[in-house]
Protein backbone atom coordinates (compact mmCIF):
# COMPACT_ATOMS: atom_id res chain seq x y z
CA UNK A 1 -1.13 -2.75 15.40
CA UNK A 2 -2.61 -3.92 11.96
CA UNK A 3 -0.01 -5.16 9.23
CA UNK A 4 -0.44 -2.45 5.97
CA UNK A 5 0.94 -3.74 2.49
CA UNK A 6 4.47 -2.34 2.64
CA UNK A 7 3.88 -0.61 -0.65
CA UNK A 8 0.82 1.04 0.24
CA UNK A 9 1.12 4.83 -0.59
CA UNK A 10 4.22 4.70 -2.38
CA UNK A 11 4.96 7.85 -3.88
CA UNK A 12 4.56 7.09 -7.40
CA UNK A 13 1.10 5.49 -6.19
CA UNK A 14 -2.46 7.50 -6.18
CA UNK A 15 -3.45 9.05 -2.89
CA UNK A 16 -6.07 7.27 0.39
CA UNK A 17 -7.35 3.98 -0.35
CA UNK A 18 -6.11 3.63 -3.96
CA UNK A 19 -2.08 3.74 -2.63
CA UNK A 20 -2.04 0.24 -3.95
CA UNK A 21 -2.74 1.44 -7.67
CA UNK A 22 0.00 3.33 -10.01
CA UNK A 23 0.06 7.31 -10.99
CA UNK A 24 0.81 6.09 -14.80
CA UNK A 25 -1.94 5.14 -17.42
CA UNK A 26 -1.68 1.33 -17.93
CA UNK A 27 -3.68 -0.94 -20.10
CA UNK A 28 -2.43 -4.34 -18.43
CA UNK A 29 -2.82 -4.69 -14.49
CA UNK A 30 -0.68 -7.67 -12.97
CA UNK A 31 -2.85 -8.73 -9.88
CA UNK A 32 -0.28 -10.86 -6.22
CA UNK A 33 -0.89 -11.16 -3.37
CA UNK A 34 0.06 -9.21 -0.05
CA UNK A 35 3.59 -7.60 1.08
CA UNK A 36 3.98 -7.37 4.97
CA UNK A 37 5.83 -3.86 5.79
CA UNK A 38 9.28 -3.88 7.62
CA UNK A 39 8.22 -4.05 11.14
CA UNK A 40 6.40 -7.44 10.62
CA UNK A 41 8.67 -8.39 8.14
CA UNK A 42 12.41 -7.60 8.65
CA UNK A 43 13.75 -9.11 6.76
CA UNK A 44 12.11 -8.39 3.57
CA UNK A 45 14.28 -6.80 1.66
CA UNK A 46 12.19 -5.62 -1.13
CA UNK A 47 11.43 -1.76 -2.19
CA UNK A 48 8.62 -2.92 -4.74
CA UNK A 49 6.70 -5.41 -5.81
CA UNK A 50 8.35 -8.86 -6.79
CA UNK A 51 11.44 -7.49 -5.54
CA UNK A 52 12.50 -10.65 -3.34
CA UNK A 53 15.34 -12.38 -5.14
CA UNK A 54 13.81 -15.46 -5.16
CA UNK A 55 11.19 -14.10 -7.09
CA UNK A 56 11.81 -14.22 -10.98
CA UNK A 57 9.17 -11.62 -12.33
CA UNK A 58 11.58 -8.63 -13.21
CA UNK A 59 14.24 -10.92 -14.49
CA UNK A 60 11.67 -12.19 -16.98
CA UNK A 61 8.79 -9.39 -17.13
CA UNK A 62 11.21 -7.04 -19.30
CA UNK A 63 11.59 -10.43 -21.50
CA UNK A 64 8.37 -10.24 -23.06
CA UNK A 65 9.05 -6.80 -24.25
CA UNK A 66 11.81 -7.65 -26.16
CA UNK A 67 14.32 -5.74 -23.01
CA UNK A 68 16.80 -7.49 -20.73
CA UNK A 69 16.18 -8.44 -17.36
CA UNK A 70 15.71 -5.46 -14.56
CA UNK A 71 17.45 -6.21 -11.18
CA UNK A 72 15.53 -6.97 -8.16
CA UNK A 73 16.75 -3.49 -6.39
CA UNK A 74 16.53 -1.42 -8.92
CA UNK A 75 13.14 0.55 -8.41
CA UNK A 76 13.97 3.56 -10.52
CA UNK A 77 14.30 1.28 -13.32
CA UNK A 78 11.53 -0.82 -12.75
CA UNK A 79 9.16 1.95 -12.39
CA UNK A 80 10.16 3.47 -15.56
CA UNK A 81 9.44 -0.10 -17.56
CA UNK A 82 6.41 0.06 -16.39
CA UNK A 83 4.92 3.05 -16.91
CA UNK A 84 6.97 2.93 -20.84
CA UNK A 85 5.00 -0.20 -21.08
CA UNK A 86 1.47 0.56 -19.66
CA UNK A 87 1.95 -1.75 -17.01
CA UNK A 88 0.29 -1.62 -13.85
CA UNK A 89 1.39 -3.61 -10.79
CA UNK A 90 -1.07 -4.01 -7.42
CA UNK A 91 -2.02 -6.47 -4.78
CA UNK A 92 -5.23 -7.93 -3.51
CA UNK A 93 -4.83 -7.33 0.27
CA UNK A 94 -4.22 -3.41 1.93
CA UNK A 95 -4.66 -4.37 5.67
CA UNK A 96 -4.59 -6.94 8.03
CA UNK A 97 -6.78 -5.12 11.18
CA UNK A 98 -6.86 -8.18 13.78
CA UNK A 99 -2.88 -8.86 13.49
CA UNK A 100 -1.22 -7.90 16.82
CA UNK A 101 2.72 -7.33 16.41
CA UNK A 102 3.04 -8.44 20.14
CA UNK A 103 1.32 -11.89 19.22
CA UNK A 104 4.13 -13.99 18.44
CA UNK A 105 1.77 -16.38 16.81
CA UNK A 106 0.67 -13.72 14.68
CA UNK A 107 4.36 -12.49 13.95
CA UNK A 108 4.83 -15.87 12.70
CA UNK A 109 2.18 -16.45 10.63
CA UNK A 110 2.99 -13.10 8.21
CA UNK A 111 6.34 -13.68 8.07
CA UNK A 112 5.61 -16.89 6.08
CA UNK A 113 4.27 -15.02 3.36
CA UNK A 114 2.14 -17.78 2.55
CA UNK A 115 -1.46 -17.03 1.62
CA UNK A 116 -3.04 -20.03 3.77
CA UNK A 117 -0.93 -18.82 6.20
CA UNK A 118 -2.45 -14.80 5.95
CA UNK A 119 -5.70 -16.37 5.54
CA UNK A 120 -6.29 -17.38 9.33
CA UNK A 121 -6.85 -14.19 10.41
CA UNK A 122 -10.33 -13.01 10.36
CA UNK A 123 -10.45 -9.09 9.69
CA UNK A 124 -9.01 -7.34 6.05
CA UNK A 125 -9.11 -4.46 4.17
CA UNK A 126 -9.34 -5.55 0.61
CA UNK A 127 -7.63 -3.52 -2.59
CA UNK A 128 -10.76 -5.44 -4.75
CA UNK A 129 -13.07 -2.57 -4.62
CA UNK A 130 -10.38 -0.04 -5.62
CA UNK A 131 -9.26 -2.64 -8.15
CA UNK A 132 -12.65 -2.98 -9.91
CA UNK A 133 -12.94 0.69 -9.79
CA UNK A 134 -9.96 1.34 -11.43
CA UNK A 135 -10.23 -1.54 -14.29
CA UNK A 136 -14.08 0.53 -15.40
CA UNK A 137 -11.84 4.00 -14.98
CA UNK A 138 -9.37 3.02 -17.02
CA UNK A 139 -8.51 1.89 -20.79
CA UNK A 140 -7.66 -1.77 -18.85
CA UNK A 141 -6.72 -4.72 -21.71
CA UNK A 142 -6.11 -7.47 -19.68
CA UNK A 143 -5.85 -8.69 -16.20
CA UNK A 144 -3.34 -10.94 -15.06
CA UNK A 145 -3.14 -12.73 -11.53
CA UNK A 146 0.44 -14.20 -10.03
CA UNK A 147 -1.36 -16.92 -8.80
CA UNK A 148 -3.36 -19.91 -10.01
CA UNK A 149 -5.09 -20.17 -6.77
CA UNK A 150 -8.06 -22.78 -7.05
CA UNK A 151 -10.37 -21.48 -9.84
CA UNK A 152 -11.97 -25.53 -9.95
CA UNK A 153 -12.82 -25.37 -6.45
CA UNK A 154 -16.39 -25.20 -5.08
CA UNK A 155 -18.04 -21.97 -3.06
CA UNK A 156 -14.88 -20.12 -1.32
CA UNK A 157 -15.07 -17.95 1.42
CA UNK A 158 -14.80 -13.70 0.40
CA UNK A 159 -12.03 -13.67 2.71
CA UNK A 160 -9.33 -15.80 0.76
CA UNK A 161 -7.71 -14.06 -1.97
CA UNK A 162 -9.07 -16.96 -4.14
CA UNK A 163 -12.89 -15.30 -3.05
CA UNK A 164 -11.48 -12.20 -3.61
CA UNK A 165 -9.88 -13.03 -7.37
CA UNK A 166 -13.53 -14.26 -8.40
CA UNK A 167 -14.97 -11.14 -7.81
CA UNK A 168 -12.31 -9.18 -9.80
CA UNK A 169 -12.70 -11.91 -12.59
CA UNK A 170 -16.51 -11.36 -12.72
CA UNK A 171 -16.31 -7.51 -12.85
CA UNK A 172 -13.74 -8.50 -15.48
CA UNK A 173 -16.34 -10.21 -17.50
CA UNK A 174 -19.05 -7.49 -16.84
CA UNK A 175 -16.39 -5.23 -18.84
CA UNK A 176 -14.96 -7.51 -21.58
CA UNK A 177 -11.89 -7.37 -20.24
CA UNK A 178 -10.17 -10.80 -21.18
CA UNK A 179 -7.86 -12.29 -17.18
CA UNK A 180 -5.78 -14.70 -16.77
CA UNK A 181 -4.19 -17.02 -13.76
CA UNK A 182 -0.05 -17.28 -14.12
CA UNK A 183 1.95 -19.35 -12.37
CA UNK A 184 3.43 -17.73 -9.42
CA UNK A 185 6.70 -15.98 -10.33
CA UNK A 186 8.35 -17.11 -7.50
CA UNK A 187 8.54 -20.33 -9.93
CA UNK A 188 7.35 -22.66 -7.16
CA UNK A 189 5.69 -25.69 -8.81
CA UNK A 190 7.24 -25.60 -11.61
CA UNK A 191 8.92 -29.39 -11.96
CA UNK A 192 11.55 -30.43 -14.04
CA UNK A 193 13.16 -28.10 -16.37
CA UNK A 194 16.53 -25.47 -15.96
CA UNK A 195 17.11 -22.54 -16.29
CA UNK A 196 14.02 -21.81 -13.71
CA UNK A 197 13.34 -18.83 -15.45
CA UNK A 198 13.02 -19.96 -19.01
CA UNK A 199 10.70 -22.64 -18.02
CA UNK A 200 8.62 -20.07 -15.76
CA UNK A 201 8.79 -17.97 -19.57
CA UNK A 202 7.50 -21.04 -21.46
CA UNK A 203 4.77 -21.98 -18.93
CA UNK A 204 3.59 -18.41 -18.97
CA UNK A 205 3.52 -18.18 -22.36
CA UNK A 206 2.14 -21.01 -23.73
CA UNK A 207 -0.29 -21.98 -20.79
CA UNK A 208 -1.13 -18.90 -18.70
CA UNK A 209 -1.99 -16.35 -21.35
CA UNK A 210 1.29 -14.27 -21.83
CA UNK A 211 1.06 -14.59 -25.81
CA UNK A 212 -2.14 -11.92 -25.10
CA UNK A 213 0.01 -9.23 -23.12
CA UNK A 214 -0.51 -6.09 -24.91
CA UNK A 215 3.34 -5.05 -24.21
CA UNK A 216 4.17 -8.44 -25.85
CA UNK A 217 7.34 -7.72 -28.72
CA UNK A 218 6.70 -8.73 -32.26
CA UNK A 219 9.77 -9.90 -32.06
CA UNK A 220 9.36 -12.08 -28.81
CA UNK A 221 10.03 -16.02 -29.75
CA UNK A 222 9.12 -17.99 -26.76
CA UNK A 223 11.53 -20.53 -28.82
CA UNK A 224 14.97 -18.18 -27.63
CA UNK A 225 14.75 -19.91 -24.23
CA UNK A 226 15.31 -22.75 -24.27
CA UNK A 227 14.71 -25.70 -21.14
CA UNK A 228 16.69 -28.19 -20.29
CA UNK A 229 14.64 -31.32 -18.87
């Protein structure tokens, strides 16, 4: 059996292929990855995007708009910030068609959650179509990926997500609409510096474009967290 995004027609999603894209208006779309549903993935315990607790996005998300963190399980709440804030959250990949839950090898390889990892099989269903259909639908500001990927890098295959971020980022150009690369929320790479989530603020802010999102508070000072090297 394939391995759908475990998010994929939520309820407060739109209907067929877009069940990876909100109900709500948004002007900012937030751009990961892939989430493996519960059979492949048991022990992935969360209900919505970034909802792993070793992810940091919804403890510092809520920051930028001047609002205290959300908690990791609390999808009622974190639904509601985001449609008060025009936020829109998807993923790149719907569908992995050649993965085979009886294939321990394949079992293996999704429960990694790591994109190199997803990346050796050879047949997906792509959310980039329904992506760039939605950004020229809607009254989209800017585009934001959680990952840097390898934007330096030479010709890519389409099947990578890094392929498949280059296409959204030229339709992005086609329409004005100015994107961005953050580092990955899960805070993975980001050195020296504590509390984890302060630096994963400052990075985002001052290198990764965060000082453009349009939910940003006027009152936001990126200077009221402080690091500790």
């Amino acid at each position: 059996m394939p391995c759908i995004h475990k998010f994929h027609a939520h309820p407060e999603h739109l209907t067929d292929n877009q069940g990876l894209l909100p109900k709500w208006k948004a002007n900012t779309l937030i751009i990961g990855t892939f989430n493996p549903e519960h059979d492949w993935h048991p022990t992935n315990m969360a209900n919505y995007f970034y909802g792993r607790r070793r992810n940091y996005l919804w403890k510092i998300l809520p920051r930028f708009a001047g609002l205290d963190s959300i908690a990791h399980a609390d999808v009622d709440a974190q639904i509601v910030f985001l449609d008060n804030h025009k936020i829109a959250l998807t993923d790149l990949l719907i569908r992995i068609n050649d993965a085979d839950l009886d294939n321990e090898e394949h079992v293996r390889r999704i429960r990694t959650v790591l994109d190199d990892e997803l990346e050796r099989f050879t047949n997906f269903e792509w959310n980039t179509p329904h992506i760039q259909t939605y950004l020229a639908a809607n009254d989209i500001q800017t585009v934001y990926f959680t990952k840097l990927g390898k934007p330096l890098a030479g010709l890519v295959d389409d099947d990578t997500f890094e392929g498949q971020m280059r296409k959204i980022e030229l339709t992005c150009l086609e329409l004005g609409i100015p994107s961005y690369r953050l580092h990955t929320p899960s805070g993975n790479g980001l050195g020296t510096g504590r509390p984890k989530h302060h630096n994963l603020i400052r990075r985002w802010y001052t290198q990764n474009g965060a000082d453009n999102f349009p939910f940003l508070s006027q009152d936001f000072d990126v200077e009221n967290f402080p690091v500790d090297i």
